[in-house]
Each structure stands twice: as C-alpha cells, then as structure tokens.
Protein backbone atom coordinates (compact mmCIF):
# COMPACT_ATOMS: atom_id res chain seq x y z
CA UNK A 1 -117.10 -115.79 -21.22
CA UNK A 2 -118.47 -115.36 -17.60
CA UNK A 3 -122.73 -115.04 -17.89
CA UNK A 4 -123.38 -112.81 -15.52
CA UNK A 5 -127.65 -111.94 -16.04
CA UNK A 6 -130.30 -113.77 -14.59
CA UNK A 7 -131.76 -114.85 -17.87
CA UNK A 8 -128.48 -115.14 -19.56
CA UNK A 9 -129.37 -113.15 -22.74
CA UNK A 10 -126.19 -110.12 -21.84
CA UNK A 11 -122.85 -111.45 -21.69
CA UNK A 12 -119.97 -109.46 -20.47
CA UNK A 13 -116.89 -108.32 -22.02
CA UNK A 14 -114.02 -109.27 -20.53
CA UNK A 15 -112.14 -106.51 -19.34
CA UNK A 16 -109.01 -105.54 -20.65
CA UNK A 17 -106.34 -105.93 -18.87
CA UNK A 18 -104.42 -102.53 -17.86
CA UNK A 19 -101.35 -100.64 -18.68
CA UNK A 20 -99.29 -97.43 -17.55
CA UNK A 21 -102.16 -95.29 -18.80
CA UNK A 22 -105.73 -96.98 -18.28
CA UNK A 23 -103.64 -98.34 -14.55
CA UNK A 24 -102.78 -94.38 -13.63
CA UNK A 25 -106.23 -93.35 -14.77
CA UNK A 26 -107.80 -96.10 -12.64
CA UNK A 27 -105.83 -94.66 -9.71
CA UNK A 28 -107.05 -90.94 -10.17
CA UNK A 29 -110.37 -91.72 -10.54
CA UNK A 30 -110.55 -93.97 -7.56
CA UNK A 31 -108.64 -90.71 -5.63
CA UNK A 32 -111.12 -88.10 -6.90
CA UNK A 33 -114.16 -89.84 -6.34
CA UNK A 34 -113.36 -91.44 -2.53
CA UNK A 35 -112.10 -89.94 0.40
CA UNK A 36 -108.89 -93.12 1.24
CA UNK A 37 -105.47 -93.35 2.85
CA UNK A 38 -102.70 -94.62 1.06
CA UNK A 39 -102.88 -97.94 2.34
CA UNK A 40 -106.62 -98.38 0.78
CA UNK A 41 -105.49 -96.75 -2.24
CA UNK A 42 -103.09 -99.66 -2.77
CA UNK A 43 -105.00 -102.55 -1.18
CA UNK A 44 -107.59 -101.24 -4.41
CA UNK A 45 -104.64 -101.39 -6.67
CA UNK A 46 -103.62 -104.40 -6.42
CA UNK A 47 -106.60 -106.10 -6.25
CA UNK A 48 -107.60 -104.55 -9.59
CA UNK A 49 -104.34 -105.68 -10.88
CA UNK A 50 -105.64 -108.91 -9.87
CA UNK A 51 -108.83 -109.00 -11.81
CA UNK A 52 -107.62 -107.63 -14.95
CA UNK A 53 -104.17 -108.43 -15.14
CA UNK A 54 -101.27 -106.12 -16.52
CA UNK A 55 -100.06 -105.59 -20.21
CA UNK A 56 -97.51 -103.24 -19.78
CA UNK A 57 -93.83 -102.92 -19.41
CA UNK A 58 -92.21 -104.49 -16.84
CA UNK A 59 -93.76 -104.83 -13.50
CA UNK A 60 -96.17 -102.00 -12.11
CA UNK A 61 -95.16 -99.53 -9.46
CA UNK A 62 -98.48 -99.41 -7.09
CA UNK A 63 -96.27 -98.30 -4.46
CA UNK A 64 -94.36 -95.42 -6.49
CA UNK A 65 -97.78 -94.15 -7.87
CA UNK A 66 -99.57 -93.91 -4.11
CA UNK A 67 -96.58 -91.93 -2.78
CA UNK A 68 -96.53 -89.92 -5.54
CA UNK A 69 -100.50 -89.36 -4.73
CA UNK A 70 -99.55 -88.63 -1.21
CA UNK A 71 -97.00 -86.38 -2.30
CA UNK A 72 -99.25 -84.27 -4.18
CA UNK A 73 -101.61 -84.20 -1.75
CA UNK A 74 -104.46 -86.31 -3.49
CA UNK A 75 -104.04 -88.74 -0.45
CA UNK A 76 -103.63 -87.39 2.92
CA UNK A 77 -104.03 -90.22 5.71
CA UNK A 78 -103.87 -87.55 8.70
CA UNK A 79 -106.72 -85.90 7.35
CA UNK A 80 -108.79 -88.87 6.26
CA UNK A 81 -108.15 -89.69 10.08
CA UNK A 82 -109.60 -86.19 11.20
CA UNK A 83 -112.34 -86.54 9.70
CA UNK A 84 -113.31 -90.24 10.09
CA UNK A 85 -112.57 -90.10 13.64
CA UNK A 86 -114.88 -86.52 14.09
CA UNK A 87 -117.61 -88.24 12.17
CA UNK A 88 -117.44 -91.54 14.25
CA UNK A 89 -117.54 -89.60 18.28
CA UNK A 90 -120.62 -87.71 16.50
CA UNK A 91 -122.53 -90.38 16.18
CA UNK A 92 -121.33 -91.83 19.58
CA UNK A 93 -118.91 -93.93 18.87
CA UNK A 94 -115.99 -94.59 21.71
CA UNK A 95 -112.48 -94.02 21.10
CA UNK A 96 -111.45 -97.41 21.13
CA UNK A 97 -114.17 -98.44 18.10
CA UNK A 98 -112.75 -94.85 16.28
CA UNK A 99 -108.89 -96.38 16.88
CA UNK A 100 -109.96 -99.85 15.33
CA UNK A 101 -111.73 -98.44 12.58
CA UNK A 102 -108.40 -96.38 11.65
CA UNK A 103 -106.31 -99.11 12.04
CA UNK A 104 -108.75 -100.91 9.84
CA UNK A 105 -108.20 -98.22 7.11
CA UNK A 106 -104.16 -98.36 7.35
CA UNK A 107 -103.90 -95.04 9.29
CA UNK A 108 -100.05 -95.10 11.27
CA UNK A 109 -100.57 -95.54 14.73
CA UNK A 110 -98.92 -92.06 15.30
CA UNK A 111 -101.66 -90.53 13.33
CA UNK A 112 -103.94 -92.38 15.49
CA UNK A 113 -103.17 -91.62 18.50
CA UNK A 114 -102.92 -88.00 17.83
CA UNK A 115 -106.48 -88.30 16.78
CA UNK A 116 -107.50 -89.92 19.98
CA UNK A 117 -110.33 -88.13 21.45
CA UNK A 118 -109.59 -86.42 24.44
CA UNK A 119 -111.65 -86.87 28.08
CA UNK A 120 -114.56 -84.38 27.08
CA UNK A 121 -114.81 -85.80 23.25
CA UNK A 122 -115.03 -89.02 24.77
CA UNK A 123 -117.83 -88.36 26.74
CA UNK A 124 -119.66 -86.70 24.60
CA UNK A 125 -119.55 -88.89 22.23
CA UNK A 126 -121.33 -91.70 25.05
CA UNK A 127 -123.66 -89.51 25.38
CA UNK A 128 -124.55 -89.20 21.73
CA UNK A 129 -125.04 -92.79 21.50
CA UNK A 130 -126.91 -92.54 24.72
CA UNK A 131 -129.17 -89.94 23.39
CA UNK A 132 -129.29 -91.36 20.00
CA UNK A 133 -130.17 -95.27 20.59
CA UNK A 134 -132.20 -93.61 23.60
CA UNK A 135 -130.46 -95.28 26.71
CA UNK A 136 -130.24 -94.58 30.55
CA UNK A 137 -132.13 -91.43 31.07
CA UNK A 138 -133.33 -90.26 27.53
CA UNK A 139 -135.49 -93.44 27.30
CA UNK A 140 -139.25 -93.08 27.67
CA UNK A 141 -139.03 -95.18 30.74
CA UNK A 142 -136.55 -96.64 33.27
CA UNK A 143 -134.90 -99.37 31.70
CA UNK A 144 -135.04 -103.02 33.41
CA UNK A 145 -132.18 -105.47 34.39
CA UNK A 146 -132.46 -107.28 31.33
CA UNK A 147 -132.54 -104.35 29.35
CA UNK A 148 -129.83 -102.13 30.64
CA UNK A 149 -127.35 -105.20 30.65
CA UNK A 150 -128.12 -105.28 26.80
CA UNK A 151 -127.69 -101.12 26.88
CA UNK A 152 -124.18 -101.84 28.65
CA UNK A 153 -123.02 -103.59 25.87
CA UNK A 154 -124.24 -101.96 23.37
CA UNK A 155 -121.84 -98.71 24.37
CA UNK A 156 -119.19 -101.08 25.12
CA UNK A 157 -119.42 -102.57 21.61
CA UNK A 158 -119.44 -98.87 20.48
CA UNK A 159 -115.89 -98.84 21.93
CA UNK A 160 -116.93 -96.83 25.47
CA UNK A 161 -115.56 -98.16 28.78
CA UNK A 162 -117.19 -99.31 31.92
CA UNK A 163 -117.04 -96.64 33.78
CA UNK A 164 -118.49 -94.08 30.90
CA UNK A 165 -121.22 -96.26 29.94
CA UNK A 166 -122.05 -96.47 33.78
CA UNK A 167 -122.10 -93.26 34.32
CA UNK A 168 -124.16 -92.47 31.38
CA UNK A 169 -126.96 -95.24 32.31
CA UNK A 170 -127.08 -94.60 36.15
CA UNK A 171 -127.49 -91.00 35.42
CA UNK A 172 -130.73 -90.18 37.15
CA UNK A 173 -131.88 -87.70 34.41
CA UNK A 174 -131.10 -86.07 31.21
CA UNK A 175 -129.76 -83.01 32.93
CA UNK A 176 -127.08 -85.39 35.38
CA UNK A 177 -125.80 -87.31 32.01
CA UNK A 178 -124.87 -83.76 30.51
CA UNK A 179 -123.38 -81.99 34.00
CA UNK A 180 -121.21 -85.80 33.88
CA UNK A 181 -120.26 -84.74 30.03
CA UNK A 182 -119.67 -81.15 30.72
CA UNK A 183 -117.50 -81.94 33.98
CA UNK A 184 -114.99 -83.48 31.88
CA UNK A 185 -114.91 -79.89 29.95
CA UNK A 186 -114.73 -78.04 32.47
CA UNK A 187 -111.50 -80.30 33.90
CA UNK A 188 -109.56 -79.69 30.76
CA UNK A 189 -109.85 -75.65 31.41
C-alpha cells in the first residue's frame, strides 16, 4: 500500500478498479462538473483507466461513450471554443495564443478558425493587455528602451503581431491607442 501522509499514520485505499457503471459515472461527473471538449473528455478517460485499471467485460468503449456525450449535447467542442476564445481576447490575449490554446484543448481546426477573432476583436483585445499590464500609453510614465523591448514581447508572447503591439506602444496617448482600436471597427462597417 502506497503511504501517502507526511507522518505516515493514514494509508490509502487502493482504488478499485472500474467497470461499465462506476466507468460511465466517472464520465458524467467529470462532464457536469467541467466545461471540456471531447478530446479532453477522453484524454481524462483513459488516463483514469490507467490508474485504476478495468474489471469489466471486454474492453471499454471511451470513444463510444464521448460521442454519445457529444451527441446528447453534454460535450459541445464549438461552444467550449466560443467561450474559451471570448474569455481569452478579454483579457488581451492575441489570436494566435487563443488558436494554440484551442488546439491545445483538441478543438478541430474548422472550429478554430471560425472562432478566429476578427480585425476589431483583435485589437481590442491588444489593447486590453495594454491597458491591463499597463503598457505604451496607460503607463504612469513613458516607458524606456529597455523597458518597451520587454513590453514588445510581452504582447507578442500574448499571441499579438508586430505591427499591433507597435501600434499599441507608439501610441502617443490613451485616446490614439483607442481611435487605432476603433478604426478597425469602423473598417468592418
């Protein structure tokens, strides 16, 4: 038996190893507490399976249970995308960080590119970082060489490109970084 406690006065049970029911339950409960895609549903599968082995008939059907999830609509990658992707240009994040991050999470590449942020999202999205980690003009002062290389790739890393982290740190004020967000707007209309 594994001792898992500092002192070693608990010991753990070993867990038992699943079948059709306690495997199904496992699955439902993972479902209605997380918000996943099918691929993470099944990447949690079978490493479960992993750790506490099977006991039941035959061989389990991870992949027959997610579909079956996705078919009932417990699992819906498109709008696990919608909202990850919403969350992530919120908090300033660029749309190539919001496209790895998908990918990360098994969402199709069709689903992700229709979730690609458009020209306007994408902008205002730098300048939520901008405004959030303070950079280029909503800093209390004008930032030095030094320090505005190291804001430069801290949108880049954030998944902005050049040019929109430029524009966003050679803005001259506040008021110039928003008239550069709401051009792109105003373009699309």
């Amino acid at each position: 038996m594994a001792d898992r406690s500092f002192f070693g006065r608990h010991r753990t049970r070993p867990l038992k190893p699943l079948d059709s029911t306690r495997f199904e339950d496992m699955a439902l409960a993972y479902v209605a507490r997380y918000a996943t895609t099918s691929a993470k549903l099944e990447r949690y599968l079978k490493r479960k399976l992993r750790e506490r082995g099977w006991e039941g008939e035959g061989e389990p059907d991870v992949a027959g249970l997610v579909a079956r999830y996705v078919e009932l609509g417990y699992v819906d990658d498109e709008a696990y995308a919608r909202a990850r992707s919403g969350g992530l240009l919120r908090r300033g994040y660029g749309a190539r960080r919001v496209a790895q991050v998908l990918g990360e999470a098994g969402i199709a590449e069709d689903i992700r590119e229709k979730m690609r942020p458009d020209e306007a999202a994408a902008r205002r999205a730098a300048l939520a970082l901008a405004r959030r980690r303070r950079f280029g003009p909503f800093g209390a002062e004008p930032p030095g060489r030094h320090r505005r290389e190291k804001q430069l790739a801290a949108m880049i890393r954030a998944g902005h490109g050049f040019d929109a982290a430029h524009a966003v740190l050679d803005a001259a004020s506040e008021a110039e970084a928003e008239d550069w967000a709401a051009d792109a707007f105003e373009e699309e209309n």
